[in-house]
Protein backbone atom coordinates (compact mmCIF):
# COMPACT_ATOMS: atom_id res chain seq x y z
CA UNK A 1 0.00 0.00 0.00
CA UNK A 2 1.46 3.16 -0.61
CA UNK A 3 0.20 6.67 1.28
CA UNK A 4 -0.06 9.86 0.06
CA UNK A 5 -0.91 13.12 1.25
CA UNK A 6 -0.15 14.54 4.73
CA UNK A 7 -0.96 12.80 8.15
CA UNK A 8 -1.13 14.72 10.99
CA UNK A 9 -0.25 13.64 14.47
CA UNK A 10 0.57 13.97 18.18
CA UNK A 11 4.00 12.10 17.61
CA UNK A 12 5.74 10.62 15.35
CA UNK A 13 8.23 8.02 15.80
CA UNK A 14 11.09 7.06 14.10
CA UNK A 15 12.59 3.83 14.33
CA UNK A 16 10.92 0.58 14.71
CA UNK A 17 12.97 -1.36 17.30
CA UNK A 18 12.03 -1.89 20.94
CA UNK A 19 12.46 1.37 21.76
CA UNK A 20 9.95 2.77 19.52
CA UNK A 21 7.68 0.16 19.45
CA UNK A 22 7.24 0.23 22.78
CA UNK A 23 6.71 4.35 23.05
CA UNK A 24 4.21 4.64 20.46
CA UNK A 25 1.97 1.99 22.50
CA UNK A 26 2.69 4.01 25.60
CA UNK A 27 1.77 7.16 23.33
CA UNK A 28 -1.29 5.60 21.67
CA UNK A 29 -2.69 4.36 25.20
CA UNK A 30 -2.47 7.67 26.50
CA UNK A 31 -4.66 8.78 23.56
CA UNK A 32 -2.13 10.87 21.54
CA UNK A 33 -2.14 10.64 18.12
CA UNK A 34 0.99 8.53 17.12
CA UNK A 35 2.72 7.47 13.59
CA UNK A 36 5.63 5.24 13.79
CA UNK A 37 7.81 4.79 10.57
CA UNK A 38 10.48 2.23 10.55
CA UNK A 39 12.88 1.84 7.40
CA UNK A 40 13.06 -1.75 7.40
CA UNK A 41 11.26 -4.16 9.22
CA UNK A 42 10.00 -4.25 12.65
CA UNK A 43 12.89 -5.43 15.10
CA UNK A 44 15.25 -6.14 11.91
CA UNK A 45 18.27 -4.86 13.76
CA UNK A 46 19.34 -4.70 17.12
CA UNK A 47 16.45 -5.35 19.10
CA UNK A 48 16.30 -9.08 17.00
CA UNK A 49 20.24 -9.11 17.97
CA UNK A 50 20.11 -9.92 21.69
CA UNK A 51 21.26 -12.52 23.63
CA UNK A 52 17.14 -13.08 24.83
CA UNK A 53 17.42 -12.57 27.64
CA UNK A 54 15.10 -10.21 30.32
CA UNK A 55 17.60 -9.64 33.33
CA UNK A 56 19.13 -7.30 35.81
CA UNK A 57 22.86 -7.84 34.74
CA UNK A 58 24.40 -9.39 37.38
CA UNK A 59 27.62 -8.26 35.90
CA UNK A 60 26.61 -4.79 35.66
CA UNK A 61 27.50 -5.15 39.43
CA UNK A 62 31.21 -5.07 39.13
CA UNK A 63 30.48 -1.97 37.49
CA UNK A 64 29.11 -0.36 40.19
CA UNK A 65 25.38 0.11 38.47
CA UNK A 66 23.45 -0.69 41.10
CA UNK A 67 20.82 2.02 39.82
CA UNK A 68 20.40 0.07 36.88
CA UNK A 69 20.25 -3.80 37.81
CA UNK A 70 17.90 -2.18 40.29
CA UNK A 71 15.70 -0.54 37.37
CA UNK A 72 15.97 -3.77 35.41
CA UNK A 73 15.17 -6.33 37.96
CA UNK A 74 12.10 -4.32 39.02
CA UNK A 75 11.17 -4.52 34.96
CA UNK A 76 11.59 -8.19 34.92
CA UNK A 77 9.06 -8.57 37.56
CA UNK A 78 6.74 -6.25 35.32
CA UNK A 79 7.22 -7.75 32.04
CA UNK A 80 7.17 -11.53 33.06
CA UNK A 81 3.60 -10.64 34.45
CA UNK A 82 2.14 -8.73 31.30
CA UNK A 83 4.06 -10.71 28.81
CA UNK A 84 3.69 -14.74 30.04
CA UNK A 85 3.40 -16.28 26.65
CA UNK A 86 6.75 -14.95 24.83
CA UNK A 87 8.96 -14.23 28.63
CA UNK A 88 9.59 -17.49 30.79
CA UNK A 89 11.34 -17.66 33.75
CA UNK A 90 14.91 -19.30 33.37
CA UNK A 91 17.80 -20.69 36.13
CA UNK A 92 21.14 -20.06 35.41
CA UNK A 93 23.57 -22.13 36.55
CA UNK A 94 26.97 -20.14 36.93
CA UNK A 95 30.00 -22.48 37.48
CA UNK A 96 32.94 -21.40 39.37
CA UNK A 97 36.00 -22.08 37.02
CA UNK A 98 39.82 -22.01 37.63
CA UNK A 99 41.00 -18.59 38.15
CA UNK A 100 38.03 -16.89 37.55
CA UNK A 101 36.22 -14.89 40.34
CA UNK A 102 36.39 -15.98 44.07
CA UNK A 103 33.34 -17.75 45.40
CA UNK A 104 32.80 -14.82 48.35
CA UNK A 105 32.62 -11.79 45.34
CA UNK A 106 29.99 -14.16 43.51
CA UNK A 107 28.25 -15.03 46.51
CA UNK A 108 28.32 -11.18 47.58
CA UNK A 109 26.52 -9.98 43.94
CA UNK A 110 24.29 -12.95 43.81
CA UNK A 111 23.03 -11.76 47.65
CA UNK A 112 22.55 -8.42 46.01
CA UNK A 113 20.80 -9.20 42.98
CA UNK A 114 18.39 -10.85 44.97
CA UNK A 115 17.88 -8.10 47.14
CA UNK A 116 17.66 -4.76 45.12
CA UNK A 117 14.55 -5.26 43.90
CA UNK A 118 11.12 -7.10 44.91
CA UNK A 119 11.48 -10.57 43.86
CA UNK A 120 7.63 -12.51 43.55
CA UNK A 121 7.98 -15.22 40.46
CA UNK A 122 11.61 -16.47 40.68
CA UNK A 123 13.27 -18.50 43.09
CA UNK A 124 16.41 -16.80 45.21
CA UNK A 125 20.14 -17.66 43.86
CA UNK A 126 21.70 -20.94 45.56
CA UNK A 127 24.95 -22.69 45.80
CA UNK A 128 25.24 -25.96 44.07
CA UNK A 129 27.45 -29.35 43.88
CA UNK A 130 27.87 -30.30 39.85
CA UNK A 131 28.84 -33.63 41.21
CA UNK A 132 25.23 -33.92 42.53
CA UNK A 133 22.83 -31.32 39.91
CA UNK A 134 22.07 -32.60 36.41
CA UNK A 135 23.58 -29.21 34.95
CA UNK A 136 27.19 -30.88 35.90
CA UNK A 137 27.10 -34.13 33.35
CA UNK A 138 27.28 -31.81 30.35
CA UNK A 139 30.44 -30.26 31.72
CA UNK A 140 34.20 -31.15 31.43
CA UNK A 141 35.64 -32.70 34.81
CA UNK A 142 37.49 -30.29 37.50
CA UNK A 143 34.82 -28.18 38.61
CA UNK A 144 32.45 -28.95 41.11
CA UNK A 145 31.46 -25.73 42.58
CA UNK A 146 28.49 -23.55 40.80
CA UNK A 147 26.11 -20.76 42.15
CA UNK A 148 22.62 -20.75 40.87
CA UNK A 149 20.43 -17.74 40.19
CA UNK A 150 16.84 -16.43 38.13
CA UNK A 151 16.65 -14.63 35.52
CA UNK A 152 14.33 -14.99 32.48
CA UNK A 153 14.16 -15.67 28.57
CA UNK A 154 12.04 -13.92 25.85
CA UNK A 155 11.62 -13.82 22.52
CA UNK A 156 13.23 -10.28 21.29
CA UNK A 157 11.20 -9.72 18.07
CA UNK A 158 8.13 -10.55 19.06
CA UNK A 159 8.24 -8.50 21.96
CA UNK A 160 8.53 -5.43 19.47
CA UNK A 161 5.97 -6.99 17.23
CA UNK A 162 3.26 -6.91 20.28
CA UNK A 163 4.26 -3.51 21.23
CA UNK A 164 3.85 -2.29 17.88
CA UNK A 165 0.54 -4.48 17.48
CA UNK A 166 -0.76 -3.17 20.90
CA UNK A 167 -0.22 0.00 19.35
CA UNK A 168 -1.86 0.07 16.09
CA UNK A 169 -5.13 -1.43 18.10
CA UNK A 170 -4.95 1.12 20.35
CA UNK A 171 -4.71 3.86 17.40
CA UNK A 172 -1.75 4.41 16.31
CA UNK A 173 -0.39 3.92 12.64
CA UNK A 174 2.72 1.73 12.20
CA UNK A 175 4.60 2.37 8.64
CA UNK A 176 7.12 -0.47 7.69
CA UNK A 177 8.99 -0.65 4.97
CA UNK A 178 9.18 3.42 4.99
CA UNK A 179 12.11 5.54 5.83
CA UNK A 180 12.50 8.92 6.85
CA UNK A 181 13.78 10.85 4.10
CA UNK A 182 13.86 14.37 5.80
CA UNK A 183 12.11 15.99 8.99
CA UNK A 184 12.49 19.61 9.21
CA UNK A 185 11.17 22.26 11.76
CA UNK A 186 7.84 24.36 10.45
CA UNK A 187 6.57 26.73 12.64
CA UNK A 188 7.16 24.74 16.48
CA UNK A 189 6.63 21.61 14.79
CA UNK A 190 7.67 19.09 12.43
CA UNK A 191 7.39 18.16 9.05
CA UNK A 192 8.72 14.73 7.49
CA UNK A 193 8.83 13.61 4.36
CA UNK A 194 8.50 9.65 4.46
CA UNK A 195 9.64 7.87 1.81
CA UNK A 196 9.26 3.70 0.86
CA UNK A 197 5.93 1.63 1.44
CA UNK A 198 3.99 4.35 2.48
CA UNK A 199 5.05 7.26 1.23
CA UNK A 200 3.66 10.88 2.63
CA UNK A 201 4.43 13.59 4.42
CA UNK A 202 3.43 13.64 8.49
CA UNK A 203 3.70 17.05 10.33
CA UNK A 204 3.85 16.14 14.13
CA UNK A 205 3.97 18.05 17.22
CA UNK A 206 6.90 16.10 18.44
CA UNK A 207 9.32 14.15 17.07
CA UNK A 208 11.10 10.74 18.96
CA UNK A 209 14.39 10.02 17.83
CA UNK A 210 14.22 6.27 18.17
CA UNK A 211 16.51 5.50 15.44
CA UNK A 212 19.02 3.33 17.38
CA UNK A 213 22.45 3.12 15.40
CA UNK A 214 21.05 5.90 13.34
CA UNK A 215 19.83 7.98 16.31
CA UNK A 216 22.72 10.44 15.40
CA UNK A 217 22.10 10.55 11.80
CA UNK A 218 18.26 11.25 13.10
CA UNK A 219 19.57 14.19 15.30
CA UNK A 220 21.91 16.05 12.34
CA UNK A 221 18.77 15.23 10.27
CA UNK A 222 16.91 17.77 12.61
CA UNK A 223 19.67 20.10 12.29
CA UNK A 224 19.45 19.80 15.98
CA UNK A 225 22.88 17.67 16.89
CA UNK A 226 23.37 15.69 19.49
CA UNK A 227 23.31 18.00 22.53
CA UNK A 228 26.98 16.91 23.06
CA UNK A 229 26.15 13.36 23.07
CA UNK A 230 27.75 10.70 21.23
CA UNK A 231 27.07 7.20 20.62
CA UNK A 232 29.43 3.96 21.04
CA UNK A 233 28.62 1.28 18.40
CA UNK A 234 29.32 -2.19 20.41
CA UNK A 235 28.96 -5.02 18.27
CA UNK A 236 27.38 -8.55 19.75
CA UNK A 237 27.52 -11.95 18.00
CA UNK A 238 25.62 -14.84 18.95
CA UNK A 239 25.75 -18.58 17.54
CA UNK A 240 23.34 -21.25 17.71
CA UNK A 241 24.58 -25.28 17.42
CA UNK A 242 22.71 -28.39 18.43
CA UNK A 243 21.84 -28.71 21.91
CA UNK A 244 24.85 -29.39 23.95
CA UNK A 245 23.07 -30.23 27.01
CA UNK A 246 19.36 -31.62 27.67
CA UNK A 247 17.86 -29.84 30.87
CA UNK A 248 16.09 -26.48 31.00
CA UNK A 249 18.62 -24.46 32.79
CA UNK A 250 20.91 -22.12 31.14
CA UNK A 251 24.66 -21.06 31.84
CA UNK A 252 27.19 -18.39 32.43
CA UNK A 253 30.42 -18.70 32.26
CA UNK A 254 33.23 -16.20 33.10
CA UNK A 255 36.05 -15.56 30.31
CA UNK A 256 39.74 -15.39 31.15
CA UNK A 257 39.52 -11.98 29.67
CA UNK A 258 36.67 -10.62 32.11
CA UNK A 259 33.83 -11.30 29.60
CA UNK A 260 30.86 -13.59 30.35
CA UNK A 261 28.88 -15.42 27.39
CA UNK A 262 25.74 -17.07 28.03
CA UNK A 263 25.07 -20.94 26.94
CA UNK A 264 20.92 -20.91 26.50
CA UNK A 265 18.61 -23.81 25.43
CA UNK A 266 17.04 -22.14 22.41
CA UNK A 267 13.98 -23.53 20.28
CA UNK A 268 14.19 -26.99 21.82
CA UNK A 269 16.56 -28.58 19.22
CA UNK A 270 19.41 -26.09 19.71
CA UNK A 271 22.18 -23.76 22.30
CA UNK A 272 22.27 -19.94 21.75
CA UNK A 273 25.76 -19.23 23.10
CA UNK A 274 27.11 -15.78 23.10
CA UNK A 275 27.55 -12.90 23.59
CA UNK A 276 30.65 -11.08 22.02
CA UNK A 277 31.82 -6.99 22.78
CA UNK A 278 33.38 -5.35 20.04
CA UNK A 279 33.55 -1.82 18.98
CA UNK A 280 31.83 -1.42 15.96
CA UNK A 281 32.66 1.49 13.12
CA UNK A 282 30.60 0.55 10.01
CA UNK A 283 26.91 0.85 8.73
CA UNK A 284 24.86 -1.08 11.28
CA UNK A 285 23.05 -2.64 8.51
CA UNK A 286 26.15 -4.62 7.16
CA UNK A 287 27.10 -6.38 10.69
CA UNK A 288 27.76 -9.90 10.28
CA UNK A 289 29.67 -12.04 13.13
CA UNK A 290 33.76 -12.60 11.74
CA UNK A 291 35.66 -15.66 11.95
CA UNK A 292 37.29 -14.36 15.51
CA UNK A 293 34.05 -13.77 16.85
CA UNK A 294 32.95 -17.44 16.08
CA UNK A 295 36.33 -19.56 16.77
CA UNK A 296 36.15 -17.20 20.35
CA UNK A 297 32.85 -18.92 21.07
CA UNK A 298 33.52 -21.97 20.06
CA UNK A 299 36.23 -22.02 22.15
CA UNK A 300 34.63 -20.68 25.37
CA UNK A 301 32.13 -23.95 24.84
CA UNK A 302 35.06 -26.64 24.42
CA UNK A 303 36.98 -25.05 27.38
CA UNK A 304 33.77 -26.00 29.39
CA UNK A 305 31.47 -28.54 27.36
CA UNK A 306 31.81 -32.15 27.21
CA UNK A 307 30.48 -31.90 23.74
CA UNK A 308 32.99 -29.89 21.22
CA UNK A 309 32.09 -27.84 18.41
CA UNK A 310 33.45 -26.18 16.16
CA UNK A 311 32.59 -23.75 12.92
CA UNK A 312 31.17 -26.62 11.23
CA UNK A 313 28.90 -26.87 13.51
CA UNK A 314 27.06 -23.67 13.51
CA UNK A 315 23.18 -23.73 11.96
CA UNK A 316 22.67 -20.47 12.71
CA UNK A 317 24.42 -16.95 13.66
CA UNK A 318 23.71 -13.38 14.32
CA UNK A 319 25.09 -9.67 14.95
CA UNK A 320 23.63 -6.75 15.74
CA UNK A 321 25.01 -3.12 16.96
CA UNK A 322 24.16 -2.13 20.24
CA UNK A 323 23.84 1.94 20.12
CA UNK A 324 25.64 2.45 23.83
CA UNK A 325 26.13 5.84 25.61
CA UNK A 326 29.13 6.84 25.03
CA UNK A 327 31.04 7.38 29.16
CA UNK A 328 34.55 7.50 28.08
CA UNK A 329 34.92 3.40 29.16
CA UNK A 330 37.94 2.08 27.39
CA UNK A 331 36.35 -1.69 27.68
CA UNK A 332 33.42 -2.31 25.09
CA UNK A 333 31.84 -4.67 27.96
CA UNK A 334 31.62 -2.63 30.71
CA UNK A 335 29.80 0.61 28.77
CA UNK A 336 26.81 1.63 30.47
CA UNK A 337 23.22 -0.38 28.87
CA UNK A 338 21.83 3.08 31.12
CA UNK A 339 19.70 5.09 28.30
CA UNK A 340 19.60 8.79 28.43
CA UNK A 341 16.70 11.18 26.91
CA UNK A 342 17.18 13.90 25.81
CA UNK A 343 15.30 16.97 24.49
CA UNK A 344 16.96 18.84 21.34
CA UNK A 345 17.73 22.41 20.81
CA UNK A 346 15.00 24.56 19.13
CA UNK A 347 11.80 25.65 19.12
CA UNK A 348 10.56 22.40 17.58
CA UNK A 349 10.39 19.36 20.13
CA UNK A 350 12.62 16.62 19.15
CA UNK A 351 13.29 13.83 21.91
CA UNK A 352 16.50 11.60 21.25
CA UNK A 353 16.65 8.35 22.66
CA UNK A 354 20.39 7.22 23.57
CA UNK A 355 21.23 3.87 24.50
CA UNK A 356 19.20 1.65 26.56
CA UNK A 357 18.57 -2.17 27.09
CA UNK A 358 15.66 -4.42 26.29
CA UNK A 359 14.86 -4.77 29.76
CA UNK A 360 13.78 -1.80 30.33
CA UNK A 361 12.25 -0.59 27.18
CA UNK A 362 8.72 -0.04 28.97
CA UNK A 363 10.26 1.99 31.70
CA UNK A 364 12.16 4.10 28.95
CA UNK A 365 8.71 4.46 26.93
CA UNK A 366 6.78 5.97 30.49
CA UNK A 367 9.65 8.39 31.34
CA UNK A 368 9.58 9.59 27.42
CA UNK A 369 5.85 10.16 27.55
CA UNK A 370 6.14 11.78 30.92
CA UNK A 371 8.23 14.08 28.77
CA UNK A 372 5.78 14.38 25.71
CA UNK A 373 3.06 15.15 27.68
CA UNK A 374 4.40 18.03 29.67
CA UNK A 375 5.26 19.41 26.19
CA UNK A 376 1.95 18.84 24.35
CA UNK A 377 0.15 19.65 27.34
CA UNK A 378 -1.73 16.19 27.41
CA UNK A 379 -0.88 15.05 30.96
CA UNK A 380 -1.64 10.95 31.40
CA UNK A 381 -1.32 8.56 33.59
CA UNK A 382 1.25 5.88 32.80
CA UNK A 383 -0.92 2.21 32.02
CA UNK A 384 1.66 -0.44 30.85
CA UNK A 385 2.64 -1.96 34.07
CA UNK A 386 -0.51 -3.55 34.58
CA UNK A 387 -1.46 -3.54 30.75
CA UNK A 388 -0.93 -7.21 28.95
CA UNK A 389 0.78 -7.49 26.08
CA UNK A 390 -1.43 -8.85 23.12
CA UNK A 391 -2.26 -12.60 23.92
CA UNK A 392 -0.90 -11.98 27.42
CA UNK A 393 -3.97 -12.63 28.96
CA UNK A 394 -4.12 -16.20 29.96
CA UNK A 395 -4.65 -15.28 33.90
CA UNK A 396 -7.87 -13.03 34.09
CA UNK A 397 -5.36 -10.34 35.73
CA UNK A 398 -1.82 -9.65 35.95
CA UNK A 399 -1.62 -10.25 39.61
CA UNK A 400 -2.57 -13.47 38.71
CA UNK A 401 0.24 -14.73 37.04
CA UNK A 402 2.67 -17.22 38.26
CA UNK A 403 5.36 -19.39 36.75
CA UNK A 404 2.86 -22.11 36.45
CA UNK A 405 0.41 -19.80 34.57
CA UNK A 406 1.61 -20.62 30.96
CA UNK A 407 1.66 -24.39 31.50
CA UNK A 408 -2.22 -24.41 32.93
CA UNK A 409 -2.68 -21.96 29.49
CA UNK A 410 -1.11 -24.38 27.31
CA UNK A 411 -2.59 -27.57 29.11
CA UNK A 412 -5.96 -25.62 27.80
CA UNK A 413 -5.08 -24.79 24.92
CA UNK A 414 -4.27 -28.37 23.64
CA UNK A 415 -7.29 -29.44 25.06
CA UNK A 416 -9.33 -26.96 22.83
CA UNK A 417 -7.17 -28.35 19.73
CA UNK A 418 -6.49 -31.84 20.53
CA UNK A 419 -5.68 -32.00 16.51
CA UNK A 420 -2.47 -29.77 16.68
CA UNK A 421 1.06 -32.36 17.44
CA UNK A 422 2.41 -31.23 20.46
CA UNK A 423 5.44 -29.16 18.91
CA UNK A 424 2.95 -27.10 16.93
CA UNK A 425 0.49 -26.38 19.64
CA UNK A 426 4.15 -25.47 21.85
CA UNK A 427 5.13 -22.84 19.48
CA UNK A 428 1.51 -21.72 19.16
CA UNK A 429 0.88 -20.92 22.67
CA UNK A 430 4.29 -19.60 23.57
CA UNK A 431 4.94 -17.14 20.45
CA UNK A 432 1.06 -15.80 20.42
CA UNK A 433 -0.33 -16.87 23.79
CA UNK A 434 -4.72 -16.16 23.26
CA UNK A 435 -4.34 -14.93 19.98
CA UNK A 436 -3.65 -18.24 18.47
CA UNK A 437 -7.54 -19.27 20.09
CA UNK A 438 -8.60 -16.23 17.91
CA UNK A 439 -6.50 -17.49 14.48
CA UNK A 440 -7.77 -20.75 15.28
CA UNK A 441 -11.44 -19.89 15.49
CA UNK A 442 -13.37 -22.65 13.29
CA UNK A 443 -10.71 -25.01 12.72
CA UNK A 444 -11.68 -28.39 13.67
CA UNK A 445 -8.49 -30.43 12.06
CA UNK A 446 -5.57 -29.92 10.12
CA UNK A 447 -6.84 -29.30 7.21
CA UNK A 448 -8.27 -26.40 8.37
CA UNK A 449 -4.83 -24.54 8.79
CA UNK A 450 -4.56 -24.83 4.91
CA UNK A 451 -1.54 -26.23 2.93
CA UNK A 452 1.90 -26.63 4.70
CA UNK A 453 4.00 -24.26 2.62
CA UNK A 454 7.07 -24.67 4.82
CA UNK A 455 8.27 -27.15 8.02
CA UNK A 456 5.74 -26.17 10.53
CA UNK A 457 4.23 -23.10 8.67
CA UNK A 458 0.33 -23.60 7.65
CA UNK A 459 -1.31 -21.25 5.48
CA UNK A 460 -3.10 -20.12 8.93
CA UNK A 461 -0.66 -18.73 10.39
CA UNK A 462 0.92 -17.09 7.39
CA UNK A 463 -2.11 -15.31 6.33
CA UNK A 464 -2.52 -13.73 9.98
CA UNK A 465 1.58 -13.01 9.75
CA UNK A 466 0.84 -10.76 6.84
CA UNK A 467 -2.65 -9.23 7.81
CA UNK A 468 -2.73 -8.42 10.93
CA UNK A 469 1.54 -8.65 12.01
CA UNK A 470 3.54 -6.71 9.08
CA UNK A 471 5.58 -9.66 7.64
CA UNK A 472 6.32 -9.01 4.09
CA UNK A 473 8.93 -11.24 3.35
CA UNK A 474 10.30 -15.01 3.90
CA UNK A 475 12.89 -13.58 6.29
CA UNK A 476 10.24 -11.71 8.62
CA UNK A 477 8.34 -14.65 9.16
CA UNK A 478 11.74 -17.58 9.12
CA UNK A 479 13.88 -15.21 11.60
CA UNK A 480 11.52 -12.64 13.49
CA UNK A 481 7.90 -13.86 13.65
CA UNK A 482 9.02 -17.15 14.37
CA UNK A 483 12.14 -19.26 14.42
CA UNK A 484 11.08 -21.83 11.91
CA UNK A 485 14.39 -20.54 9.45
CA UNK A 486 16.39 -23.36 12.12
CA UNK A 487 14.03 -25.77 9.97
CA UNK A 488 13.72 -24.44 6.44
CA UNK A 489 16.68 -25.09 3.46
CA UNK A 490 16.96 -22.21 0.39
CA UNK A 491 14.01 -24.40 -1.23
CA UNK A 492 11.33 -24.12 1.84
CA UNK A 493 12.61 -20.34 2.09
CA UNK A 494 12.19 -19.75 -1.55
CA UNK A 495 8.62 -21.63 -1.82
CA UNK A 496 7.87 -19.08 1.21
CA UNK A 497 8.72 -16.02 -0.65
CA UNK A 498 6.68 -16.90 -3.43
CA UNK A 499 3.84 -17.37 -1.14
CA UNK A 500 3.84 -14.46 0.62
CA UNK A 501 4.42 -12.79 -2.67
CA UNK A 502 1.34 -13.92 -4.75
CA UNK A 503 -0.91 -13.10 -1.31
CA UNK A 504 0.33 -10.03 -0.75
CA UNK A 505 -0.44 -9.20 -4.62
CA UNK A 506 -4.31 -10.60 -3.92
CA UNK A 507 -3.43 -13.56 -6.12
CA UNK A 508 -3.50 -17.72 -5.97
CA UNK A 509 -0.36 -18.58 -3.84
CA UNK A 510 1.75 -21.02 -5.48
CA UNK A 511 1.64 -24.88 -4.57
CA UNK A 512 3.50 -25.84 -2.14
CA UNK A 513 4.80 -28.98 -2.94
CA UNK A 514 5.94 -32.10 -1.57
CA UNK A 515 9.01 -30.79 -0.55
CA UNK A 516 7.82 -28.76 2.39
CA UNK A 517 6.91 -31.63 4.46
C-alpha cells in the first residue's frame, strides 16, 4: 500500500525497534495521536540481535550500576507478568572455574541481585554441587562448585511486534517498509517527508528520535545535533549449534579476559551461546559475526562442554550493533546499557533516545511520555505496568500470574485443539499466547490450517503473519515472527517467498509442494 498526502499527528516516531515500538503503545494508550515509521522491518536490527534474555545484569554489578540492575530487575518482575506467553522464567547455573572470580565476590553480587529489587515469580540464587545437579554431566571434569540464580528468557522480536501491534489497536499507525527521508522544523513543529511503502508527508507536534544506530544521523537530520552526546557502536555476535546439554537451565560462564557469554537452550533442538563486545565502526546494517568472533565462542564452549564444536557446527548466527552511551569506558563490555533522553535544541520538540537495554524498554517508553506530555500539554497517567501485552492474557489479571500460569494456558489450549502435534500447539501458545484461540477460530483439524507451505508453517498462520503482524517477506516470518528458518533449506525459504508474494499481490499462492513436508 502506498500513502499519500499529509498525516497529521501527536508524535511521530522514528525507528521501529524496541524502543519505539514500545513508546508509540505508551503514546497511543495515552490517547495521543501517534505514527511510527520504521525503514526496514520491525525489530530487523538490534532489538532481533540480543542474547534473549530479560535480566538485571548481574555483571553490571562489578560496574558499580546498582541504579540500573535495580531498574531492570524491578522490569523483569513487570514484564514476566504482562508478557507470560513470549517471557519465561529461566535458572542459570553459573559455574565457578579455575582462576576466575572468588566464590565470596559471587556469593556477595548474587546476595545483592536478589535483594535490590522485589522478587515474587523467581526462586532466590543458591549454591550448588555439579557432582550432585544434572547441569554438571554436560560439563568437562574439575569443577564442582556452581552458584545458581533467576533470571528470564524472551523472545526479542516478538516483543517489538506486540508492542507495535498493541499499538496500532490502540490507534496508532505503524509504517514499515518506509524511511525517513527528511524531517524539518515548520513553525514549532515538524514536518517529514517519508519515503518507501507508504510514502507521505506527516507534520507532528513532536518528534522521537528512536533511530538506534542511526539515532545520530536522526539528530543532524533535525539540524538539531546531538546535545553533546555521542554514541558507542558495540557489536554482539551470537551462535546457535545443536543442543549441547538436555535440561532447562541455562549457563554463564566467566572468560579469562573478564567477559561472560551465556550458553541458552534455544527452540528446543538447539544452544544460543554468546555474547561477544566489540567496537563497531561501520553501517549497522552490514554487521555480520567474523571468523574471531565465532572460533572465540567456540572455544569458550570446548573449554567448558563435554560436547565440542566447532565452525562446522554452527546452523545459525547473528550480529547486531548495540547503540551504547558513550562514558569515556575504554572496555566495550563494561559501557553503560543506562539510556539517556534527551530533548533537542529549538523551538521544535525533538526527543532523542540514547542507549538503553531491552529490559527496560517499557520503563524508557513511560519516562519519554512523561516528557511528551508536559510538552503537548496532554498530561496521562502511565498504564503499561498492569497492561498485557497482546495474547498476554491467559490469567484473568496480571496479579494473577505465576510461573505455572503458561503451563495451565497451554494444558488448555491443547485441550481446545487436541488435533495440533504437540510441537505445533508449543510454538503456538508460547509465540502468540490467546491470539492463536482467535487465528484458530473454526478449525476443527488440520486441514483447516490450509496447505503446509514450509516445516511447521500452515497457510493459517501465514495469512494472519501478513494481515494483521507486518511480515512481508520469507525472512520476517523464518527469523523474526518465528524461528522456523532453524528448519527451512533455500528451497522451503524460496517456496515461502513466493507465497507471501502472490498473497500479498491478492493472487493464488503457489503450490507448495511435496518438498515442504
Amino acid at each position: 500500500m502506498t500513502m499519500r498526502g499529509e498525516i497529521e499527528c501527536d508524535l511521530l516516531v522514528i525507528g521501529g525497534g524496541i524502543n519505539g515500538a514500545g513508546i508509540a503503545r505508551d503514546a497511543a494508550g495515552r490517547g495521543l495521536s501517534v505514527v511510527l515509521c520504521e525503514r526496514d522491518d520491525l525489530a530487523r536490527h538490534t532489538s532481533s540481535a540480543s542474547t534473549k534474555l530479560i535480566h538485571g545484569g548481574l555483571r553490571y554489578l562489578e560496574h558499580y550500576e546498582f541504579g540500573l540492575v535495580r531498574k531492570a530487575l524491578r522490569e523483569r518482575e513487570v514484564l514476566l507478568r504482562v508478557a507470560p506467553h513470549i517471557i519465561s522464567p529461566l535458572r542459570f547455573v553459573l559455574p565457578r572455574l579455575p582462576g576466575g572470580r572468588p566464590a565470596w565476590m559471587i556469593r556477595a553480587g548474587l546476595f545483592l541481585y536478589d535483594r535490590l529489587a522485589r522478587r515474587e515469580l523467581l526462586p532466590a540464587s543458591a549454591a550448588l554441587r555439579l557432582d550432585k545437579h544434572e547441569a554438571g554431566a554436560a560439563l568437562k571434569g574439575g569443577c564442582t562448585q556452581a552458584f545458581a540464580y533467576s533470571d528470564a528468557w524472551v523472545d526479542d522480536a516478538r516483543l517489538v511486534v506486540l508492542n507495535a501491534l498493541d499499538a496500532k489497536e490502540r490507534g496508532a499507525t505503524i509504517l514499515t517498509g518506509t524511511r525517513c527521508a527528511e524531517v524539518v522544523a515548520d513553525g514549532g513543529a515538524w514536518r517529514a517527508r517519508l519515503e518507501g511503502r507508504h510514502a507521505c508527508t506527516v507534520r507532528a507536534k513532536v518528534v522521537v528520535n528512536a533511530a538506534g544506530p542511526w539515532a545520530g544521523q536522526v539528530a543532524q537530520m533535525g539540524e538539531a545535533g546531538q546535545a553533546g552526546r555521542s554514541v558507542r557502536l558495540v557489536k554482539g555476535s551470537h551462535i546457535v549449534v545443536p543442543r549441547l546439554f538436555s535440561h532447562k537451565q541455562a549457563y554463564l560462564f566467566q572468560h579469562a579476559d573478564g567477559r561472560v557469554v551465556f550458553a541458552i537452550p534455544y527452540q528446543g533442538d538447539f544452544t544460543l551461546i554468546g555474547t561477544t563486545d566489540l567496537a563497531y565502526a561501520g553501517d549497522p546494517a552490514a554487521v555480520a559475526i567474523d571468523d574471531g568472533e565465532v572460533a572465540y565462542l567456540c572455544t569458550l564452549a570446548n573449554q567448558c562442554f563435554r560436547k565440542q564444536i566447532g565452525r562446522k557446527d554452527v546452523v545459525w548466527s547473528y550480529s547486531g550493533v548495540r547503540p551504547l552511551l558513550d562514558d569515556g569506558t575504554d572496555n566495550p563490555s563494561a559501557v553503560t546499557r543506562d539510556y539517556l533522553l534527551e530533548w533537542a535544541p529549538g523551538a521544535a520538540p525533538m526527543l532523542h533516545v540514547w542507549g538503553g537495554k531491552i529490559t527496560t524498554y517499557r520503563k524508557l517508553a513511560e519516562h519519554a511520555l512523561e516528557m511528551v506530555a508536559g510538552r503537548l500539554g496532554k498530561a496521562a497517567a502511565g498504564w503499561t505496568e498492569t497492561a498485557f501485552l497482546p495474547g498476554g492474557d491467559i490469567a484473568a489479571t496480571v496479579a494473577e500470574i505465576s510461573p505455572a500460569s503458561f503451563e495451565a494456558f497451554l494444558a488448555s489450549f491443547r485441550a481446545l485443539h487436541p488435533w495440533l502435534a504437540a510441537e505445533l500447539a508449543q510454538r503456538y501458545a508460547r509465540s502468540y499466547g490467546t491470539r492463536a484461540v482467535r487465528f484458530l477460530a473454526g478449525t476443527a483439524g488440520l486441514r483447516d490450517l490450509g496447505e503446509l507451505v514450509a516445516p511447521g508453517l500452515y497457510e493459517r498462520e501465514l495469512r494472519y503473519l501478513v494481515d494483521v503482524e507486518w511480515a512481508s517477506c520469507a525472512d520476517d516470518v523464518l527469523w523474526r515472527r518465528t524461528k522456523q528458518g532453524l528448519r527451512c533449506g533455500p528451497d522451503d525459504r524460496i517456496r515461502l517467498e513466493r507465497w507471501i508474494e502472490a498473497y500479498r499481490a491478492g493472487t493464488s499462492a503457489p503450490e507448495p509442494g511435496a518438498a515442504a513436508g
